[in-house]
Protein backbone atom coordinates (compact mmCIF):
# COMPACT_ATOMS: atom_id res chain seq x y z
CA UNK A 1 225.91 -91.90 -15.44
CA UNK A 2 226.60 -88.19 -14.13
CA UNK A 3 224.25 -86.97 -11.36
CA UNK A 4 225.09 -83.65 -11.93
CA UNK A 5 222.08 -80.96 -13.01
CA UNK A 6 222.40 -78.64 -15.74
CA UNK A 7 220.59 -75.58 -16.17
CA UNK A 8 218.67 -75.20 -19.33
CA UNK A 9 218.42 -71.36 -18.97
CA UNK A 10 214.51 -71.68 -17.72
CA UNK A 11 213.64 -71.52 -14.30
CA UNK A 12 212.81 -74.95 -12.84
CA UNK A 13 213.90 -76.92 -15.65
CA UNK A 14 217.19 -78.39 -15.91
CA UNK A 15 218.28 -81.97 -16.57
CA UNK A 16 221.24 -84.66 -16.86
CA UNK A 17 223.31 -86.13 -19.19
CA UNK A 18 223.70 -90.29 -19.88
CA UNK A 19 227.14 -91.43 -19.43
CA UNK A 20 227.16 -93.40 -22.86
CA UNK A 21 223.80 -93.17 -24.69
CA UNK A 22 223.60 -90.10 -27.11
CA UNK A 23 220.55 -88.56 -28.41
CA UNK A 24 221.49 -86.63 -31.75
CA UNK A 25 224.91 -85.20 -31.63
CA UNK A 26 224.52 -84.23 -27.94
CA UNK A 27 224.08 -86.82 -24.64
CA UNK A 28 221.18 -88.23 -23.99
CA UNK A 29 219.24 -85.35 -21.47
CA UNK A 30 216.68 -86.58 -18.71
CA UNK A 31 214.50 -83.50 -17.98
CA UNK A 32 213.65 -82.38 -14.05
CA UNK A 33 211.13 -80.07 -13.06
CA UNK A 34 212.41 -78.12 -10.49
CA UNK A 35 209.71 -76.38 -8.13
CA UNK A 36 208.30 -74.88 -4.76
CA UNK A 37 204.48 -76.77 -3.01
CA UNK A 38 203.68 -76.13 0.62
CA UNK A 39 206.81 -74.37 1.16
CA UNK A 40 209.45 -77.03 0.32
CA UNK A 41 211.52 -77.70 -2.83
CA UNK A 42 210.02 -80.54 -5.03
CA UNK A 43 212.31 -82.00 -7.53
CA UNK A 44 210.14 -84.50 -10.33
CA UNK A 45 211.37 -86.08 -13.73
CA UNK A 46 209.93 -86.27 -17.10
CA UNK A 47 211.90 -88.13 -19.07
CA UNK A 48 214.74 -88.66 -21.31
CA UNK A 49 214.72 -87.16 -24.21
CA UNK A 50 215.76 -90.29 -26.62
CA UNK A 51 211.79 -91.12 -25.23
CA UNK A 52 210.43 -87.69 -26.49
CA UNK A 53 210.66 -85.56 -23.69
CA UNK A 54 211.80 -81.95 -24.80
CA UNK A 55 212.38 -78.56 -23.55
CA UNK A 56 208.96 -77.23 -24.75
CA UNK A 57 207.21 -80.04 -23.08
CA UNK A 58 208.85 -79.15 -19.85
CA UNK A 59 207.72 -75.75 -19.98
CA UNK A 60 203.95 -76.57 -20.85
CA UNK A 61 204.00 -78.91 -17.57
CA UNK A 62 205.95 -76.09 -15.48
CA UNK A 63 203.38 -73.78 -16.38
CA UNK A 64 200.62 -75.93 -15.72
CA UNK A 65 202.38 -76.70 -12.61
CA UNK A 66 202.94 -72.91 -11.53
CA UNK A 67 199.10 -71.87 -12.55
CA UNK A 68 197.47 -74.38 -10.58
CA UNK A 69 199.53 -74.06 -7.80
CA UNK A 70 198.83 -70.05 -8.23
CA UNK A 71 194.82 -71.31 -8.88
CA UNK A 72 194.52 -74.30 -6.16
CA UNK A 73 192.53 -76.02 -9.31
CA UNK A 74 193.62 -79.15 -11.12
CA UNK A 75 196.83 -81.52 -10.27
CA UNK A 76 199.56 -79.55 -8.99
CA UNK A 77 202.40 -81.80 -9.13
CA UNK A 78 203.46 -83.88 -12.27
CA UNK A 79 202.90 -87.49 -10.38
CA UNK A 80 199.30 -85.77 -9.94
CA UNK A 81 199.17 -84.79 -13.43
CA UNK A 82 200.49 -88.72 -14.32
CA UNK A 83 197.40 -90.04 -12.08
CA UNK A 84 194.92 -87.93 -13.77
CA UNK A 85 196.08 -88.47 -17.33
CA UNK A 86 196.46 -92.41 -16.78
CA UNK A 87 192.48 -92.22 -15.04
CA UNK A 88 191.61 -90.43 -18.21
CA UNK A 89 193.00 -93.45 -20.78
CA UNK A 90 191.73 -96.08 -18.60
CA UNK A 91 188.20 -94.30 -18.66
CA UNK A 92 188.40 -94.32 -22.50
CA UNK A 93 189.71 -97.18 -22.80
CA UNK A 94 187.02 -98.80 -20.98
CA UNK A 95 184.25 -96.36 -22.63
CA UNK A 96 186.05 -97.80 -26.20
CA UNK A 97 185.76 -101.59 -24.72
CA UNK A 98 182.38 -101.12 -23.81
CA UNK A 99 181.70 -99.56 -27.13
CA UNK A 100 182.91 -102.58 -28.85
CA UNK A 101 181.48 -105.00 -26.60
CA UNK A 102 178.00 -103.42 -26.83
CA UNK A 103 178.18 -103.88 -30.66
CA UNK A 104 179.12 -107.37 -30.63
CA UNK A 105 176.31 -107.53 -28.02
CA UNK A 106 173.73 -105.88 -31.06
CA UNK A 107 175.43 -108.04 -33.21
CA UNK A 108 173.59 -111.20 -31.69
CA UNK A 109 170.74 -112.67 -34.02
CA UNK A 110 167.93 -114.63 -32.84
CA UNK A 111 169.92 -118.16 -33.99
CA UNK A 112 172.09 -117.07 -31.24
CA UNK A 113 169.71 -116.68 -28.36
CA UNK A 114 167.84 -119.62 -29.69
CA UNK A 115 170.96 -122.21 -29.07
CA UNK A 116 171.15 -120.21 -25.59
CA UNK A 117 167.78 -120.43 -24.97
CA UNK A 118 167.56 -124.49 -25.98
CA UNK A 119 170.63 -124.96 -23.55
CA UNK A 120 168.77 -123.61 -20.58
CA UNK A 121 165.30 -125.01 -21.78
CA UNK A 122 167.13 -128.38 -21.48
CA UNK A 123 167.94 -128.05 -17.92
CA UNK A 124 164.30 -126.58 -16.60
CA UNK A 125 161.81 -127.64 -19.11
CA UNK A 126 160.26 -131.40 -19.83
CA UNK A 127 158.63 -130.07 -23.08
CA UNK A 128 162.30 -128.70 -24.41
CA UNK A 129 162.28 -130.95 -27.66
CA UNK A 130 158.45 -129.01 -28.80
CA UNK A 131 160.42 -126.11 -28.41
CA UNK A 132 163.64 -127.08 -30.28
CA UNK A 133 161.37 -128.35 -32.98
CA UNK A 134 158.96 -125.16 -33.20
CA UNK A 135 161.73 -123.03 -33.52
CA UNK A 136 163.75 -125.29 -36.19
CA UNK A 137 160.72 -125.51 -38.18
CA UNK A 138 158.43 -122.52 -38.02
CA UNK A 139 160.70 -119.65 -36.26
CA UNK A 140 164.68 -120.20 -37.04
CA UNK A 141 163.92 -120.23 -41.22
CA UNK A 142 161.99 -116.64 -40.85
CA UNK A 143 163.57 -114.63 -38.22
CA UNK A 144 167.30 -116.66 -37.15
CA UNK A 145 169.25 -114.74 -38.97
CA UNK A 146 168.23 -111.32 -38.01
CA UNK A 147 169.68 -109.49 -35.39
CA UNK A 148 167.79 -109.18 -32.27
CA UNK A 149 167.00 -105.55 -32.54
CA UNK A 150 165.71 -106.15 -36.21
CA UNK A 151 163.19 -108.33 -34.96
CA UNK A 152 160.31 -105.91 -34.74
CA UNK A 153 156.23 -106.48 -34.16
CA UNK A 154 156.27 -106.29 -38.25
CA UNK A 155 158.11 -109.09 -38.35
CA UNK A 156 156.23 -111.00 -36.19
CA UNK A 157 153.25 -110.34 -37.70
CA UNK A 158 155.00 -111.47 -41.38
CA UNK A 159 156.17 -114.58 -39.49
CA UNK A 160 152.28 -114.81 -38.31
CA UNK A 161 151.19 -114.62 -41.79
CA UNK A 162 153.68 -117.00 -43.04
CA UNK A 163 152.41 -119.73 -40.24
CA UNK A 164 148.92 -118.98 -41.44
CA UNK A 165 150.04 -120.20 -45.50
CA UNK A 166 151.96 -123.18 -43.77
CA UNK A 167 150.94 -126.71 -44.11
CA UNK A 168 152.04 -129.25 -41.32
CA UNK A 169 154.38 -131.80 -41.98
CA UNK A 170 152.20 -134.36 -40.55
CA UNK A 171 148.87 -135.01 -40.58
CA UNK A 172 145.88 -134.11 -43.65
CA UNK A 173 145.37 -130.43 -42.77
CA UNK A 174 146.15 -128.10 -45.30
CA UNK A 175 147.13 -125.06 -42.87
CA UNK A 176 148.76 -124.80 -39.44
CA UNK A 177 145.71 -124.69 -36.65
CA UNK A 178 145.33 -121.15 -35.59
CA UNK A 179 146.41 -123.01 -32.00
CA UNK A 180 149.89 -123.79 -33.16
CA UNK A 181 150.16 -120.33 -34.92
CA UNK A 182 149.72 -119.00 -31.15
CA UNK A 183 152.26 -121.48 -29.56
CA UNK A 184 154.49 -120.19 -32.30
CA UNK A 185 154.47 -116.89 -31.40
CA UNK A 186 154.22 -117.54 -27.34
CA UNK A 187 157.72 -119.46 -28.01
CA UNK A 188 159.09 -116.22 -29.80
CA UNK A 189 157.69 -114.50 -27.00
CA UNK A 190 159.40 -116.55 -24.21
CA UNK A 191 162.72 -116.06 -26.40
CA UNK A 192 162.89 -112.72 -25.97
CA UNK A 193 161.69 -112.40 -22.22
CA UNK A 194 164.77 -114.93 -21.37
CA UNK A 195 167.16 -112.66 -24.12
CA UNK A 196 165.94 -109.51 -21.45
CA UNK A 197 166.91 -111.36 -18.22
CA UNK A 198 170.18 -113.67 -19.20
CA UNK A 199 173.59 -111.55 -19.31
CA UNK A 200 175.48 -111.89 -22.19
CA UNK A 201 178.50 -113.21 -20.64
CA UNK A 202 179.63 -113.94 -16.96
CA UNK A 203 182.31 -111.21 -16.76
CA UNK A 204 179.17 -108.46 -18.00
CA UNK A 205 176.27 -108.78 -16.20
CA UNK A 206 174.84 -105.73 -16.55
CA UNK A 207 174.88 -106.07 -20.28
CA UNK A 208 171.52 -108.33 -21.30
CA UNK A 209 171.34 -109.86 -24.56
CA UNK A 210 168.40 -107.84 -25.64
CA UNK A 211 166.64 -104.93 -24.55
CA UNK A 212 163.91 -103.30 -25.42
CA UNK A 213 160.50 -103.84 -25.96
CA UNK A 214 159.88 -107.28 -26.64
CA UNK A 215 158.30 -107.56 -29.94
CA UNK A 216 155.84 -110.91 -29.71
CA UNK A 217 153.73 -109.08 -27.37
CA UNK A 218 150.41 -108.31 -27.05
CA UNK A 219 148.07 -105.89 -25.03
CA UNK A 220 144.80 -105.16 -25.22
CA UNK A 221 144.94 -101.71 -27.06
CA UNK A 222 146.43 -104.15 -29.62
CA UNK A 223 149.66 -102.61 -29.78
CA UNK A 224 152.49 -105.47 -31.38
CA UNK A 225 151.58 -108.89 -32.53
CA UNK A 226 148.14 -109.21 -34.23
CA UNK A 227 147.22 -112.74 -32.65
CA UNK A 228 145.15 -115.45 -34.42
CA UNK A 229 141.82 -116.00 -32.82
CA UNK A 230 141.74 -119.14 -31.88
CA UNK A 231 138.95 -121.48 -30.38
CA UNK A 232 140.68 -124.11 -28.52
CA UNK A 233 137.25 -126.09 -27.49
CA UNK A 234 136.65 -129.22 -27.73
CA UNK A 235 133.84 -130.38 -29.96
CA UNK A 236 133.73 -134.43 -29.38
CA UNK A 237 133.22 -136.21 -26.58
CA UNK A 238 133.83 -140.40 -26.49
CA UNK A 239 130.96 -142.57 -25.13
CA UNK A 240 131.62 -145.85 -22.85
CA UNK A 241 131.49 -148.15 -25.97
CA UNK A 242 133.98 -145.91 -27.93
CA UNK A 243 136.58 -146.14 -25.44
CA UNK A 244 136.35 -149.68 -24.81
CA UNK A 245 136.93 -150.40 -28.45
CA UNK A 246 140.00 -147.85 -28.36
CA UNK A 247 141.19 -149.93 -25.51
CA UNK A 248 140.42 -153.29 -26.72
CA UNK A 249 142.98 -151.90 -29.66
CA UNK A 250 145.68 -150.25 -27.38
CA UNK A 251 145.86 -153.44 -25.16
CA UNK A 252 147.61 -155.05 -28.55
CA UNK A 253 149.64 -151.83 -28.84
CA UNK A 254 150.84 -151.01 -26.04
CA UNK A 255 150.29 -151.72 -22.00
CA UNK A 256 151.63 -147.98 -21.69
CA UNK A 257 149.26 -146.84 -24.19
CA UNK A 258 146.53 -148.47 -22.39
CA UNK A 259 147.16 -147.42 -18.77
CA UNK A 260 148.12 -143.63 -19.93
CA UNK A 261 144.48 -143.45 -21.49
CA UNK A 262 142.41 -145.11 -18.64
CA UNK A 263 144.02 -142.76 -16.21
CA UNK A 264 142.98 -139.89 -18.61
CA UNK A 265 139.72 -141.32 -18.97
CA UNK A 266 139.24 -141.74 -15.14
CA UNK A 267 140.71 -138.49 -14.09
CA UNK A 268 140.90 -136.21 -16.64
CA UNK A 269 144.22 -135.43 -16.40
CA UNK A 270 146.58 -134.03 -18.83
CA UNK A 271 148.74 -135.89 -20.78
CA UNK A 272 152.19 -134.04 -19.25
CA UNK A 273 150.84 -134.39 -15.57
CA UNK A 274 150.62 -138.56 -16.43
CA UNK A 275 153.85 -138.61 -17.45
CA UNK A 276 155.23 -136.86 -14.90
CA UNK A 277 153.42 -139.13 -12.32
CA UNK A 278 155.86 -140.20 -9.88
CA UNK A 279 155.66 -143.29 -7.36
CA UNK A 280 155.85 -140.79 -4.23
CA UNK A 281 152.77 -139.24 -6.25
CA UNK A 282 150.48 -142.05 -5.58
CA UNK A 283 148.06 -143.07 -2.37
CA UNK A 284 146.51 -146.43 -3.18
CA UNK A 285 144.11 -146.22 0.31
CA UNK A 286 143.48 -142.60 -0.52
CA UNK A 287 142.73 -143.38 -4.49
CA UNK A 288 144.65 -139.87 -5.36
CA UNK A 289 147.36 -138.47 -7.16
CA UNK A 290 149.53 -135.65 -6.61
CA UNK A 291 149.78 -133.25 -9.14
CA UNK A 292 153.00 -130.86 -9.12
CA UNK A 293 154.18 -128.04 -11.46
CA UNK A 294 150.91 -127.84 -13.65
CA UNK A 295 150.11 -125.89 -16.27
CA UNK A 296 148.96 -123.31 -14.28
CA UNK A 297 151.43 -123.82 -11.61
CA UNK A 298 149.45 -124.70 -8.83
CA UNK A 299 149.57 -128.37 -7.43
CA UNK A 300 146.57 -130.26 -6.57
CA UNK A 301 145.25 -133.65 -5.88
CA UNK A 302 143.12 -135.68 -8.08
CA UNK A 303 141.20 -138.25 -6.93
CA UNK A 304 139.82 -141.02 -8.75
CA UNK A 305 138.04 -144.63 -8.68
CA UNK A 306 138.19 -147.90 -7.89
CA UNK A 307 137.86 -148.84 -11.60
CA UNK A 308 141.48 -147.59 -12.22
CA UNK A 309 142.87 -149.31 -8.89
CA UNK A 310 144.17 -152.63 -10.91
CA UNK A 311 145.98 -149.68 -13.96
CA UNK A 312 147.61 -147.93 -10.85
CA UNK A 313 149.00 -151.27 -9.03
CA UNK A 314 150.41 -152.52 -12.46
CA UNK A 315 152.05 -149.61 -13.15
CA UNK A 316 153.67 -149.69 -9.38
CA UNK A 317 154.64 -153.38 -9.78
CA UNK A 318 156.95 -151.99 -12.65
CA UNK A 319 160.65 -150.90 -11.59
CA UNK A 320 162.05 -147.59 -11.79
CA UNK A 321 160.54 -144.27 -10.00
CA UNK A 322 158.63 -142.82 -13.22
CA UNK A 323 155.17 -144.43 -13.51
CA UNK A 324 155.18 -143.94 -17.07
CA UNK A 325 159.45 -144.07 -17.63
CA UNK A 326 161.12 -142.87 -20.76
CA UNK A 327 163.45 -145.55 -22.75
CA UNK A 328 166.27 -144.47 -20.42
CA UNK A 329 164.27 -144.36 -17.18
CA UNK A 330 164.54 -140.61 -17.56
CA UNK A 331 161.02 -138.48 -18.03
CA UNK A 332 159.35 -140.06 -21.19
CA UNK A 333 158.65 -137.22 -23.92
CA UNK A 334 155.05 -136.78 -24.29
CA UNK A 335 154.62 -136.99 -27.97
CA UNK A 336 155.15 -140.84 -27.41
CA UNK A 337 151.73 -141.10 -26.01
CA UNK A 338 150.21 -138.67 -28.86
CA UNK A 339 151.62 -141.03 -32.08
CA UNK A 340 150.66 -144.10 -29.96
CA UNK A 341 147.09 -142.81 -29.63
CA UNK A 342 146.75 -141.63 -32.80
CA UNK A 343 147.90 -144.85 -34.38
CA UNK A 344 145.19 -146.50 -31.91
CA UNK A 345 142.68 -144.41 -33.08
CA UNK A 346 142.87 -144.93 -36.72
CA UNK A 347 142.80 -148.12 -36.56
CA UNK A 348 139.38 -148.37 -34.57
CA UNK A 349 138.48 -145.81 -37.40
CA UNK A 350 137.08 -142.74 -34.76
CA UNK A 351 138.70 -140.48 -37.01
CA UNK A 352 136.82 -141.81 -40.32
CA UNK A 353 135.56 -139.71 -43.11
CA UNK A 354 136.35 -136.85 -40.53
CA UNK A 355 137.66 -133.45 -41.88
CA UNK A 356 137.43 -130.80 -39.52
CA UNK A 357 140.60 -130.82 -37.53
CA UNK A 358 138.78 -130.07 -34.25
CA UNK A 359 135.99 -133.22 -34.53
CA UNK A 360 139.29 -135.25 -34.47
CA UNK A 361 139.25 -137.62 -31.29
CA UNK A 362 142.87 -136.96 -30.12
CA UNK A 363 144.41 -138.02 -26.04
CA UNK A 364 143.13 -134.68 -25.33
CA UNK A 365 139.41 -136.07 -26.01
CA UNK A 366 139.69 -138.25 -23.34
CA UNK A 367 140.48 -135.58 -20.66
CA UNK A 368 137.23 -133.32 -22.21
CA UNK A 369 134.92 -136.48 -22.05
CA UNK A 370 135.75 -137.11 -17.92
CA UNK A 371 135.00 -133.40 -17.62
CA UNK A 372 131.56 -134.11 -19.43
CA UNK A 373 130.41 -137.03 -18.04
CA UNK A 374 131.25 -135.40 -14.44
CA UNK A 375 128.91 -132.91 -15.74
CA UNK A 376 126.19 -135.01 -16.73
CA UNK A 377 126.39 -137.22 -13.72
CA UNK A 378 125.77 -133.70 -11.43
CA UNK A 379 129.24 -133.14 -10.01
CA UNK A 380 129.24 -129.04 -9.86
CA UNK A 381 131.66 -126.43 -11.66
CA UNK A 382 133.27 -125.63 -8.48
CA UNK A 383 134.85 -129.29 -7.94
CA UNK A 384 135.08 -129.93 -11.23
CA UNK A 385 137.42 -127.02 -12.11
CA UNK A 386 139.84 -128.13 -9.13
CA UNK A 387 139.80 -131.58 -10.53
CA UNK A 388 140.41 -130.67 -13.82
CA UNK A 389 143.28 -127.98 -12.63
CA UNK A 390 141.63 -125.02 -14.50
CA UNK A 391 142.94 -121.69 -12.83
CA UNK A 392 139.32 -119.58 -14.03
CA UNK A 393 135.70 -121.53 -13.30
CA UNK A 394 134.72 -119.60 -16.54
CA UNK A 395 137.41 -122.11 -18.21
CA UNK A 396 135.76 -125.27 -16.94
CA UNK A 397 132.26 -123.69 -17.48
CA UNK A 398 133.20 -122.23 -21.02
CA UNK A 399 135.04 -125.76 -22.43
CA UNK A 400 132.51 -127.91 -21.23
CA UNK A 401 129.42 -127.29 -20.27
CA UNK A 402 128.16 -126.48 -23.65
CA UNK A 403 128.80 -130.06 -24.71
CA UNK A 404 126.89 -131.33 -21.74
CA UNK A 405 122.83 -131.04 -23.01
CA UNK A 406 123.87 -132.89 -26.55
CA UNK A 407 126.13 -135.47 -24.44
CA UNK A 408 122.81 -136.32 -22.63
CA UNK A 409 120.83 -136.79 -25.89
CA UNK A 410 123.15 -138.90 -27.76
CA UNK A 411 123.97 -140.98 -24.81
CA UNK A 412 119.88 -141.67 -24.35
CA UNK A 413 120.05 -142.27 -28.68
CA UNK A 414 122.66 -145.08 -27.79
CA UNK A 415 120.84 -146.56 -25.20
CA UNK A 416 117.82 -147.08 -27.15
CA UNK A 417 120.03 -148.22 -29.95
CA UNK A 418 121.69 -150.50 -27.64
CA UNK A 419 117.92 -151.53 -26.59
CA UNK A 420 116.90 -152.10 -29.88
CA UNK A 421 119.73 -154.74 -31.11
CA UNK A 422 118.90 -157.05 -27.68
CA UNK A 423 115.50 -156.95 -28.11
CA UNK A 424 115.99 -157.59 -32.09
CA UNK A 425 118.55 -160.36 -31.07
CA UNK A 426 116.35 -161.78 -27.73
CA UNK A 427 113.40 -161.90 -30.55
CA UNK A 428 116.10 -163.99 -32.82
C-alpha cells in the first residue's frame, strides 16, 4: 500500500491510493482532511472511497471543520464530529427502543396483569385461591382481554351491571349479593394499584405496567365506579340450644368442624384468624390467643373461657404447628370450614324454608352471636370492639347492637318455652 498523499486540487483534502484494490477504473482513494487547530497541523481520515467516501463529502466536513473553528461553536475536529454523530444514533436509537418498548408495554391486557398479579398473590396472600377464582369467574370473561388502558370507569360500571344480572354457581340465590358485587370490584381495584407499582420487567424499572388513573375507584364526589350499596349486617343470631344441636351434628362431621365453631362461638373470631392460629399463638394459663395480620391489620389478643379450655388442649395434642393444618400441613384454605358448616347446617335444618340470603345462619353467624350475647350479658362497646378486632366503635355499635333488645326478648320467649315443656312433662 503507498503512503504517499496526493493532492486533490482542494486545500486540505488529499488522499492515497490502495496498492491492489481498485474502485472504478481508478485505485481505490482513502480521503485525509488536512488542517490547522491550536496552532498545529492536524491530519484525520474519512474513508476509502470503495466505502462511500467522496470528494464532495470531504469538502462538506472541511467546511464544517473551517466554520466552527472560525465560530468556536460545534465539533471542530472530525473525531469530534464522529462522537457527536454516534451520541446522536445512540439517542435515537434508544428514543426508537423505548418507543417500541412502551407500546408493547400498552399492549398488556388485564389477562396479563392478572397471571402477574396471581403469581405474587401466591407468595403474600392466604386468601390467593378467592382471588384466582373471582377473577376467572366474574372479572377475566368481561374485561381480560382488553388492554389495560381500555379499561375505563365505563367499563367497570358495565362489569358492575353484569355482576348485578349474575346468578351464583352455588347456592339458591338468583343474583350475586350486592357484597360479592363489591369484592368484585375491590379485586379489580387491587389489580390495578399492583399494575401502578410492579415494573414491567427487571431491566425497566421505571416503566410500570399501568399508569394512570386507576379506574375501579371511588371518591366521594362519586367520580368512577358507581358502587352497590350494600348492607353487610347481620340479621340472625343462634341461641344456646341452636348451637348445641349444630354441634351435636358437626361432632359426626368433623372434629375440625367442631373445634373451628366453638372457638368462633367462644371468641368471636373470624374464620381466617382461626385458621391462621398458630401453636406459639396460644397461652393455656392466660386463656388468650394472639391475633396477627387481621383484617384491619392491627394484632390483638383475644381472650376467652374456660368452656373452650378442653377444644384448645385437643387441638395442641395434634402434631404439626398449624392448629387448624391444611391437608399438607401448609395453611388450610378457609372455604373448607365454610362447605363443612354449611353442610352441618342443613342438615340440623337452621336454614329451612329460609329465603332471604341474609337470615341464612352461615360460620359468620357464630362470630355476630358472641358479639350479641357479650352485649346482652353487659360487657361495653369499648371492650367489645377490641375483642371483636373492629378498627371504628361505630362498627361494633352499628353491626350489633341493634340485634341486642330482640336477642333479649326471644331468649326470655325460649325460656318460658323451655319452662313450659318441664312443667308439662314434670305434670306427665
Amino acid at each position: 500500500m503507498r503512503s504517499k498523499r496526493i493532492p486533490t486540487g482542494i486545500p486540505g483534502i488529499c488522499y492515497r491510493e490502495h496498492a491492489e484494490r481498485r474502485h472504478g477504473r481508478y485505485a481505490d482513494r482513502y480521503y485525509i482532511l488536512r488542517y490547522r487547530s491550536a496552532g498545529r497541523v492536524v491530519e484525520e481520515g474519512v474513508g476509502w472511497a470503495s466505502e462511500g467516501a467522496t470528494l464532495e463529502y470531504c469538502q462538506e466536513l472541511m467546511a464544517k471543520i473551517r466554520r466552527n473553528l472560525r465560530t468556536g461553536d460545534g465539533p471542530q475536529s472530525l473525531a469530534l464530529m464522529r462522537e457527536e454523530s454516534a451520541r446522536r444514533r445512540d439517542a435515537e436509537r434508544a428514543e426508537r427502543e423505548q418507543r417500541e418498548f412502551a407500546a408493547r408495554v400498552a399492549a398488556v391486557t388485564f389477562d396479563d396483569v392478572s397471571a402477574r398479579y396471581l403469581e405474587w398473590a401466591k407468595r403474600n396472600k392466604r386468601t390467593w385461591r378467592d382471588d384466582e377464582r373471582t377473577l376467572r369467574l366474574h372479572v377475566c370473561p368481561e374485561l381480560g382481554r382488553l388492554r389495560m388502558s381500555d379499561v375505563t370507569s365505563a367499563r367497570v360500571n358495565a362489569l358492575k351491571g353484569v355482576l348485578e344480572d349474575k346468578a351464583p354457581q352455588r347456592g339458591r340465590a338468583e343474583r350475586l349479593a350486592p357484597a360479592t358485587i363489591l369484592n368484585v370490584i375491590a379485586l379489580v381495584r387491587e389489580v390495578f394499584n399492583f399494575a401502578t407499582a410492579t415494573p414491567y420487567d427487571c431491566d425497566h424499572p421505571e416503566l410500570r405496567l399501568f399508569s394512570g388513573e386507576n379506574p375501579a375507584a371511588f371518591n366521594r364526589f362519586s367520580v368512577g365506579v358507581s358502587l352497590p350499596r350494600v348492607d353487610n349486617r347481620t340479621l340472625r343470631v343462634l341461641f344456646e340450644d341452636e348451637f348445641q344441636r349444630l354441634q351435636s351434628a358437626s361432632m359426626a362431621y368433623s372434629i375440625d368442624q367442631y373445634d373451628a365453631q366453638a372457638i368462633a362461638w367462644h371468641t368471636g373470631m373470624r374464620r381466617e384468624e382461626i385458621l391462621s392460629l398458630r401453636r406459639e399463638h396460644v397461652s393455656l394459663l392466660g386463656r388468650s390467643f394472639k391475633v396477627l395480620d387481621t383484617k384491619t391489620g392491627a394484632n390483638r389478643v383475644v381472650d376467652w373461657s374456660d368452656e373452650l379450655a378442653p377444644v384448645v388442649e385437643r387441638r395442641l395434642e395434634m402434631p404439626g404447628d398449624w392448629l387448624f393444618p391444611g391437608r399438607d400441613g401448609s395453611y388450610r384454605n378457609p372455604d373448607s370450614i365454610t362447605r363443612g358448616f354449611a353442610r352441618v347446617a342443613e342438615r340440623v335444618g337452621l336454614n329451612e324454608g329460609i329465603a332471604d340470603k341474609r337470615l341464612f345462619v352461615t360460620f359468620k353467624t357464630l362470630r355476630a352471636s358472641f358479639a350479641v350475647r357479650m352485649l346482652a350479658a353487659g360487657m361495653d362497646l369499648r371492650n367489645l370492639q377490641l375483642q371483636m378486632g373492629h378498627a371504628d366503635i361505630t362498627t361494633t355499635s352499628r353491626c350489633y347492637l341493634p340485634l341486642v333488645e330482640s336477642f333479649k326478648r326471644e331468649a326470655v320467649a325460649r325460656a318460658a318455652q323451655r319452662a313450659k315443656i318441664l312443667d308439662f312433662k314434670a305434670a306427665r
